[in-house]
PDB file of N, CA and C in Angstrom:
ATOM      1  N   UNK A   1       3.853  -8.252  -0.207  1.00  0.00           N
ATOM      2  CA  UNK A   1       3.931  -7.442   0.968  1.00  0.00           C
ATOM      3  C   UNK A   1       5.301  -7.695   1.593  1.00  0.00           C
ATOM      4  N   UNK A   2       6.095  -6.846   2.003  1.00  0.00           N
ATOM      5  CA  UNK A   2       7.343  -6.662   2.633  1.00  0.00           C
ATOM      6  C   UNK A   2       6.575  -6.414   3.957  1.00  0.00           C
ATOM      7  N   UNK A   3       6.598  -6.918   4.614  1.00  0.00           N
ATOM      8  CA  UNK A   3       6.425  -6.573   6.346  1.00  0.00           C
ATOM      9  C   UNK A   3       8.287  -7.296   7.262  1.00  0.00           C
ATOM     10  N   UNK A   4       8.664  -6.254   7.644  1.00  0.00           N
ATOM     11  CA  UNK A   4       9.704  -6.530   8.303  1.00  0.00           C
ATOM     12  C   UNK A   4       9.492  -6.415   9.935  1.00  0.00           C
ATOM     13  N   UNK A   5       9.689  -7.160  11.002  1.00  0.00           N
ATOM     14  CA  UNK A   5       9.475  -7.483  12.180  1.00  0.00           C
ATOM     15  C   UNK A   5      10.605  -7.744  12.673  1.00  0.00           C
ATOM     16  N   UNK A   6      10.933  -7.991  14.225  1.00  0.00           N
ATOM     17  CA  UNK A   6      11.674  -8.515  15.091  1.00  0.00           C
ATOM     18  C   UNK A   6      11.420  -9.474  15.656  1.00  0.00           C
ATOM     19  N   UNK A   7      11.609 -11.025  14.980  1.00  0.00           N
ATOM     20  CA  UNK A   7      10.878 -12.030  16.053  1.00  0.00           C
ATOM     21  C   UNK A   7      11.470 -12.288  17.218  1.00  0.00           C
ATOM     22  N   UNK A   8      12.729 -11.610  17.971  1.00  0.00           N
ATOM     23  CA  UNK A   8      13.526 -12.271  18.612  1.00  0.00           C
ATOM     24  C   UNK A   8      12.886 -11.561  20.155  1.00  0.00           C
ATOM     25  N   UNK A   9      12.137  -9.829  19.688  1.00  0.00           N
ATOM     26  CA  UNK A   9      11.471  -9.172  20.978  1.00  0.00           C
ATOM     27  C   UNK A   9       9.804  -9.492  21.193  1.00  0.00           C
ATOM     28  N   UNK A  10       9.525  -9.752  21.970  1.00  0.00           N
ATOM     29  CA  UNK A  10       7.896  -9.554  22.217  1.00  0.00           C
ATOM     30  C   UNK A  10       7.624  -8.063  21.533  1.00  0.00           C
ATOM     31  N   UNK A  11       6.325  -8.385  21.028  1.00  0.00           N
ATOM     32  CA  UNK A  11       5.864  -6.863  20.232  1.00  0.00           C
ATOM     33  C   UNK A  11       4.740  -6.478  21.050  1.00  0.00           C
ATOM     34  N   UNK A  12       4.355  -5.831  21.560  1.00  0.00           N
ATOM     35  CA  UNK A  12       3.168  -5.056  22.479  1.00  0.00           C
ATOM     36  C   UNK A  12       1.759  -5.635  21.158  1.00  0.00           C
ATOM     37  N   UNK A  13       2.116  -5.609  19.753  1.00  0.00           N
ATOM     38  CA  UNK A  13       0.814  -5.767  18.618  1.00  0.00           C
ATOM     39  C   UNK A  13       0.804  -6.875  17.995  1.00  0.00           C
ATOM     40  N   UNK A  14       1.346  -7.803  19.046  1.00  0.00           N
ATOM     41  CA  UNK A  14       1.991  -9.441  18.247  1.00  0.00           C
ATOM     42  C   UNK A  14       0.281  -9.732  17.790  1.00  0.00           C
ATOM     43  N   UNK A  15      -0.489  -9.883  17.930  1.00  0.00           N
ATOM     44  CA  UNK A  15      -1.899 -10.060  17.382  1.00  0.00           C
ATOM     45  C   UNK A  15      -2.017  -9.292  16.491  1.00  0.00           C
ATOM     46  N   UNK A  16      -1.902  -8.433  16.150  1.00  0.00           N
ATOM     47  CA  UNK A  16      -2.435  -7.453  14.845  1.00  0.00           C
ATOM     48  C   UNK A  16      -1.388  -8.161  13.937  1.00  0.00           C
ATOM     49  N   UNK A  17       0.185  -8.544  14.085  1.00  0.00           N
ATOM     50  CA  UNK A  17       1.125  -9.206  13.280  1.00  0.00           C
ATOM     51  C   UNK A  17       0.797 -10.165  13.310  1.00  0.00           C
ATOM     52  N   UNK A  18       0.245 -11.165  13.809  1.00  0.00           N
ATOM     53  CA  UNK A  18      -0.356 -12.467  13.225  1.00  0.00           C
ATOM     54  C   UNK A  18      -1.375 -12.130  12.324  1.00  0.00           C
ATOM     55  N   UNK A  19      -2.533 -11.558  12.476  1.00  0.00           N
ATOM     56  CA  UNK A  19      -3.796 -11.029  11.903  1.00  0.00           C
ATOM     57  C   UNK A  19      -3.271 -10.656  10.634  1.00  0.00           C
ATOM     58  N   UNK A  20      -2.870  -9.881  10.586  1.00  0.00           N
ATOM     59  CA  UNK A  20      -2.033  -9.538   8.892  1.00  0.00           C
ATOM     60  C   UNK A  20      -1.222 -10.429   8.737  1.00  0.00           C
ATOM     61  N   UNK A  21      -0.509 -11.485   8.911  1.00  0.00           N
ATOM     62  CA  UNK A  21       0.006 -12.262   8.110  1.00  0.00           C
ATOM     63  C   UNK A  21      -1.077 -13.617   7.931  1.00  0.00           C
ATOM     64  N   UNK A  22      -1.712 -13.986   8.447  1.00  0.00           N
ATOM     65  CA  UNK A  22      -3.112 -14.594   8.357  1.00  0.00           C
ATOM     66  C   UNK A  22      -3.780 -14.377   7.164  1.00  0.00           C
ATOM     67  N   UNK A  23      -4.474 -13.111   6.705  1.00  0.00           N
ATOM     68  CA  UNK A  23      -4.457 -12.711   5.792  1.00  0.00           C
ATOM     69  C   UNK A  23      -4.111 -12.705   4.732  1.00  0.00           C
ATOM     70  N   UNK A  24      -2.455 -12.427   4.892  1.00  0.00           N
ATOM     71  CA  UNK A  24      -2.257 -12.580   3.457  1.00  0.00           C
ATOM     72  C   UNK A  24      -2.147 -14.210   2.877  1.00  0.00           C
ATOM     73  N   UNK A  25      -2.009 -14.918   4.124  1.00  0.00           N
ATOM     74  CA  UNK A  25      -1.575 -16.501   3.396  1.00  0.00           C
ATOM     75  C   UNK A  25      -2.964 -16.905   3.381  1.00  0.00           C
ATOM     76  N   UNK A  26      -4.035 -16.021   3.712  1.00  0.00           N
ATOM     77  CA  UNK A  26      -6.001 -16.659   3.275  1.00  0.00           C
ATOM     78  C   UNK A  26      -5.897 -16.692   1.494  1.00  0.00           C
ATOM     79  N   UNK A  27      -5.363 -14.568   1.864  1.00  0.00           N
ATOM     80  CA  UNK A  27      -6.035 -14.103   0.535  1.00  0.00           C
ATOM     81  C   UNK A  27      -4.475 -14.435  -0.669  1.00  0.00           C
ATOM     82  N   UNK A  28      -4.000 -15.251  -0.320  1.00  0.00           N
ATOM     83  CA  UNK A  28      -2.140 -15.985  -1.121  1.00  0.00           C
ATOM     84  C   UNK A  28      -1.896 -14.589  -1.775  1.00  0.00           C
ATOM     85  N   UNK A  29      -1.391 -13.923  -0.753  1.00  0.00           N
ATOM     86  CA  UNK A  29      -0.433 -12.783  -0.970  1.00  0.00           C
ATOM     87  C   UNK A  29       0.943 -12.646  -0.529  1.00  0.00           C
ATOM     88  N   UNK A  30       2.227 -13.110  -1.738  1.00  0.00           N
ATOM     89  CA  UNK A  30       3.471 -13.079  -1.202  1.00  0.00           C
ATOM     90  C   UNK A  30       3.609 -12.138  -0.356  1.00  0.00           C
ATOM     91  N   UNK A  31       4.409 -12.848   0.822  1.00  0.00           N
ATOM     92  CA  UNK A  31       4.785 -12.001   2.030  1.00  0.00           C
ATOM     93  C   UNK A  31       6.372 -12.360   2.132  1.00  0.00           C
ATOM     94  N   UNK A  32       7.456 -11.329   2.133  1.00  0.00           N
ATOM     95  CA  UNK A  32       8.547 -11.307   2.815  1.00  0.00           C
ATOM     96  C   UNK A  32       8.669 -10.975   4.196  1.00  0.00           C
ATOM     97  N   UNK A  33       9.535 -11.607   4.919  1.00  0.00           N
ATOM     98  CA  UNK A  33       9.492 -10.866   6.251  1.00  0.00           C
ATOM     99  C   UNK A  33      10.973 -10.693   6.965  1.00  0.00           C
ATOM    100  N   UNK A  34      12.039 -11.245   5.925  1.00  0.00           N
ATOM    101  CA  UNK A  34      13.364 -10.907   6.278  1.00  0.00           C
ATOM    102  C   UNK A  34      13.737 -10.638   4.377  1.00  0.00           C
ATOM    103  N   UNK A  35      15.401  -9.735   4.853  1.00  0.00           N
ATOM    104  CA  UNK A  35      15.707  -9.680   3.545  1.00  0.00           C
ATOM    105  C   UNK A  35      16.082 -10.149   2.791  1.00  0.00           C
ATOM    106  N   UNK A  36      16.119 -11.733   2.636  1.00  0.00           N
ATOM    107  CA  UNK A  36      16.769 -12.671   1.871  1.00  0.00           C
ATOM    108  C   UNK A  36      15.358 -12.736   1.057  1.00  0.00           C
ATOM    109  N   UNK A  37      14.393 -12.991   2.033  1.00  0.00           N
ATOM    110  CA  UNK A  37      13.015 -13.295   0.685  1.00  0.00           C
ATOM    111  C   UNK A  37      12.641 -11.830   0.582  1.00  0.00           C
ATOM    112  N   UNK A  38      12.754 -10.957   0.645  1.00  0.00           N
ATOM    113  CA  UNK A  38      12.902  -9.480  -0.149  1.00  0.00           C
ATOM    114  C   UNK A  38      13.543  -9.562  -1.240  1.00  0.00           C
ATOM    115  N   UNK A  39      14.700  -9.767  -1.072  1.00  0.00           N
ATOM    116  CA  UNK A  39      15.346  -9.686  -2.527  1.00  0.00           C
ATOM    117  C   UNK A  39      15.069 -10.679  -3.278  1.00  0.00           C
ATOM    118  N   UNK A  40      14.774 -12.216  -2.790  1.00  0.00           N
ATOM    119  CA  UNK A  40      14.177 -13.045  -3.920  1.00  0.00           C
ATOM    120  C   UNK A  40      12.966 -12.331  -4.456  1.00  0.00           C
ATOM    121  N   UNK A  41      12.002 -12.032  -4.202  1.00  0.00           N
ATOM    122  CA  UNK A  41      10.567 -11.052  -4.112  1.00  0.00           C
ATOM    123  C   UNK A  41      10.754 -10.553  -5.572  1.00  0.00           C
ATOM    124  N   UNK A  42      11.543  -9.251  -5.109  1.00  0.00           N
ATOM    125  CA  UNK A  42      11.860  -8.320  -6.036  1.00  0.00           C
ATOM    126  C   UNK A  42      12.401  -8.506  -7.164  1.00  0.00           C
ATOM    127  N   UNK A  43      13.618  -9.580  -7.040  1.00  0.00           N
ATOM    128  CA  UNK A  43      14.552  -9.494  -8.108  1.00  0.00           C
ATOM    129  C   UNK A  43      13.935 -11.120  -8.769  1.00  0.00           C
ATOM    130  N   UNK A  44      12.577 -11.322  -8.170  1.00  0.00           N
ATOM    131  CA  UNK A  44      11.862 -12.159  -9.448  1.00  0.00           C
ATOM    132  C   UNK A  44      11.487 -12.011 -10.443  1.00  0.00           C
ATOM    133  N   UNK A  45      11.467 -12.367 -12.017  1.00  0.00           N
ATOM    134  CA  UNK A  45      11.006 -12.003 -13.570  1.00  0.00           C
ATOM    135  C   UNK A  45       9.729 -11.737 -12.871  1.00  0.00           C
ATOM    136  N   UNK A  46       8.933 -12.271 -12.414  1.00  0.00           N
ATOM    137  CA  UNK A  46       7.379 -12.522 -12.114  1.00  0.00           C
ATOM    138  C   UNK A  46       7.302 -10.778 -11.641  1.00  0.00           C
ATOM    139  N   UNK A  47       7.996 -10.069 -10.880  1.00  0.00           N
ATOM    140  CA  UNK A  47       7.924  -8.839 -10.707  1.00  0.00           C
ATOM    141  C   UNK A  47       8.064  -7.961 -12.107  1.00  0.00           C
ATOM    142  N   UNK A  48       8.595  -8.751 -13.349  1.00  0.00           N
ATOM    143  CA  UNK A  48       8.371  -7.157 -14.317  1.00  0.00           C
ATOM    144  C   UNK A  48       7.651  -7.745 -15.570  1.00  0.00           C
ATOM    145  N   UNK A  49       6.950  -8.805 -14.549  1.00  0.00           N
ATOM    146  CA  UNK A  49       5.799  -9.218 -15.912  1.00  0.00           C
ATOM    147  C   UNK A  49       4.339  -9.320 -15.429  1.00  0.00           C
ATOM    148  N   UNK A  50       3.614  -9.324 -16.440  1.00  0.00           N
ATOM    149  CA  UNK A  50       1.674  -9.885 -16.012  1.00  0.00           C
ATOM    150  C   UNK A  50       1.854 -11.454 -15.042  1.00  0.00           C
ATOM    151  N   UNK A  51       1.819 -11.250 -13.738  1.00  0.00           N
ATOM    152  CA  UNK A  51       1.410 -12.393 -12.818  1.00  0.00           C
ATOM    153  C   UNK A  51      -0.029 -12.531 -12.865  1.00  0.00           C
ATOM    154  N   UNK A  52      -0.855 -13.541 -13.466  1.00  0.00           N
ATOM    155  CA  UNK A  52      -2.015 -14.128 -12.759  1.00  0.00           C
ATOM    156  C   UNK A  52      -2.175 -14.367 -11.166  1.00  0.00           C
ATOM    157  N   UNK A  53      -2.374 -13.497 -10.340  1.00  0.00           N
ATOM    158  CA  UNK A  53      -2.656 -14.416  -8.976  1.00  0.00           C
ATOM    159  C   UNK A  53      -3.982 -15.079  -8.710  1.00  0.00           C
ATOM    160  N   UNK A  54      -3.790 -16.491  -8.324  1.00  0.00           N
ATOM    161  CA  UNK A  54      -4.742 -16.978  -7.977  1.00  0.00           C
ATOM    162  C   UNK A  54      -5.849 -16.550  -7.265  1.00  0.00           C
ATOM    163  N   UNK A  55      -6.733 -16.420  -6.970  1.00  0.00           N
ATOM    164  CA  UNK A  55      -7.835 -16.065  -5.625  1.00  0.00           C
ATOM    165  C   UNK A  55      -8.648 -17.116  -5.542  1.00  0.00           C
ATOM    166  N   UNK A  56      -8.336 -17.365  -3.864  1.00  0.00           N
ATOM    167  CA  UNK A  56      -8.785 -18.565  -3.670  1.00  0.00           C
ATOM    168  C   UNK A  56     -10.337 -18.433  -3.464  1.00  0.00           C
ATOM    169  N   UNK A  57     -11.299 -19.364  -3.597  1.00  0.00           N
ATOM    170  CA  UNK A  57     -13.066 -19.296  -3.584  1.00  0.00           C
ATOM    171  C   UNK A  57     -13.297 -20.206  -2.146  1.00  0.00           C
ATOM    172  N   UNK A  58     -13.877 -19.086  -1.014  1.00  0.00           N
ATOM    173  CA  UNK A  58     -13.763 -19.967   0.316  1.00  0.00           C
ATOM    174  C   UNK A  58     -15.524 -19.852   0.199  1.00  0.00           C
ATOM    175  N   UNK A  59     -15.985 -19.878  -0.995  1.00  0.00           N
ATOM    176  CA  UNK A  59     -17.507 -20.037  -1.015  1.00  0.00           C
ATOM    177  C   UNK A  59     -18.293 -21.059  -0.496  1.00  0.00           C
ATOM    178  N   UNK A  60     -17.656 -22.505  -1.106  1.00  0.00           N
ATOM    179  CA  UNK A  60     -18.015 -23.604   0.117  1.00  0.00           C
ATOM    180  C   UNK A  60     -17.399 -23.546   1.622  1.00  0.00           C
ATOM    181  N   UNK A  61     -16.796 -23.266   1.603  1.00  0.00           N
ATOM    182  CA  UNK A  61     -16.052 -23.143   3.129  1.00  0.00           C
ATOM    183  C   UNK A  61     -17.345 -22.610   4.134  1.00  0.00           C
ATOM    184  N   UNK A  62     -17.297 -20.938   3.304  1.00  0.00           N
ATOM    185  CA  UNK A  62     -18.558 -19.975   4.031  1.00  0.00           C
ATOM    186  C   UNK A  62     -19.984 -20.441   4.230  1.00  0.00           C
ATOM    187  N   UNK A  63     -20.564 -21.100   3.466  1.00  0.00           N
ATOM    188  CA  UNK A  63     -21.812 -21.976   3.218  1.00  0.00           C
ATOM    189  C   UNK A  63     -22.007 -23.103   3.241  1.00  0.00           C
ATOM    190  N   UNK A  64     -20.891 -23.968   4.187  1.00  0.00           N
ATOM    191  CA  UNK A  64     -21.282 -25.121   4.802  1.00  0.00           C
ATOM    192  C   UNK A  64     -22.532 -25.200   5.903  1.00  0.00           C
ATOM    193  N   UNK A  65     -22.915 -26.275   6.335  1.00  0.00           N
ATOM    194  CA  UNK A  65     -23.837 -26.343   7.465  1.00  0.00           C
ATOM    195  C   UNK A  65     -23.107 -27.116   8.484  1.00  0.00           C
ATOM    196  N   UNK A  66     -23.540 -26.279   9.377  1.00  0.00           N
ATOM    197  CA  UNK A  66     -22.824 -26.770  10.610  1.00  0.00           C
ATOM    198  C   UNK A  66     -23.409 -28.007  11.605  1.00  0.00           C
ATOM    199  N   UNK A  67     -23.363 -28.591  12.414  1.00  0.00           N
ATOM    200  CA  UNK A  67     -23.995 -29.454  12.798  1.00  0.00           C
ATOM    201  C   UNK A  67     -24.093 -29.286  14.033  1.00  0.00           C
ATOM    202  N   UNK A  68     -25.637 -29.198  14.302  1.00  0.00           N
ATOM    203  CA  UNK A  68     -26.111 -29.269  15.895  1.00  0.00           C
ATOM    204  C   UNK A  68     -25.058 -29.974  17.036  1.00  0.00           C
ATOM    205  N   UNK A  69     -24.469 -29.808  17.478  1.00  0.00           N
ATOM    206  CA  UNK A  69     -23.337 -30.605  18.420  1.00  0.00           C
ATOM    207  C   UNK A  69     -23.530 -29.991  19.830  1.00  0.00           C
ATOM    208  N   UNK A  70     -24.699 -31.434  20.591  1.00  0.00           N
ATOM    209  CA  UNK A  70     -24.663 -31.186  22.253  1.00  0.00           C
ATOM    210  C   UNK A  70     -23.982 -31.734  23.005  1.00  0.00           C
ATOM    211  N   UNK A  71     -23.301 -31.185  24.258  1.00  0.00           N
ATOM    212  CA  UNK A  71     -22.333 -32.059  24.758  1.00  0.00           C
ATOM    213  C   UNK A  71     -23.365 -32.444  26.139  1.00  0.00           C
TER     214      UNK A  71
END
């Protein structure tokens, strides 16, 4: 994902731009967000070949038990 931003202005959707970049580092989806790691990105071999991407299994994560906790 290329997402290009301005970190230097407040964004009126700074939550929806965290929320999607959240995301992609859950679901480990390269993210550029200036053009230096754009062009690393692109002009990687890994771009004109079969990449395996990992997917991570948050199956235990989701189906833990939580613990009664009274204060």
């Amino acid at each position: 994902m290329i997402f290009f931003w301005d970190p230097l202005t407040q964004q009126p959707h700074d939550t929806d731009v965290k929320a999607l970049l959240r995301i992609a580092v859950v679901w480990n989806i390269p993210v550029a967000c200036n053009r230096a790691s754009a062009d690393f990105m692109i002009s990687s071999p890994l771009m004109s070949g079969v990449y395996q991407r990992h997917q991570p299994d948050y199956e235990d994560y989701t189906g833990r038990l939580l613990e009664d906790v009274t204060v």
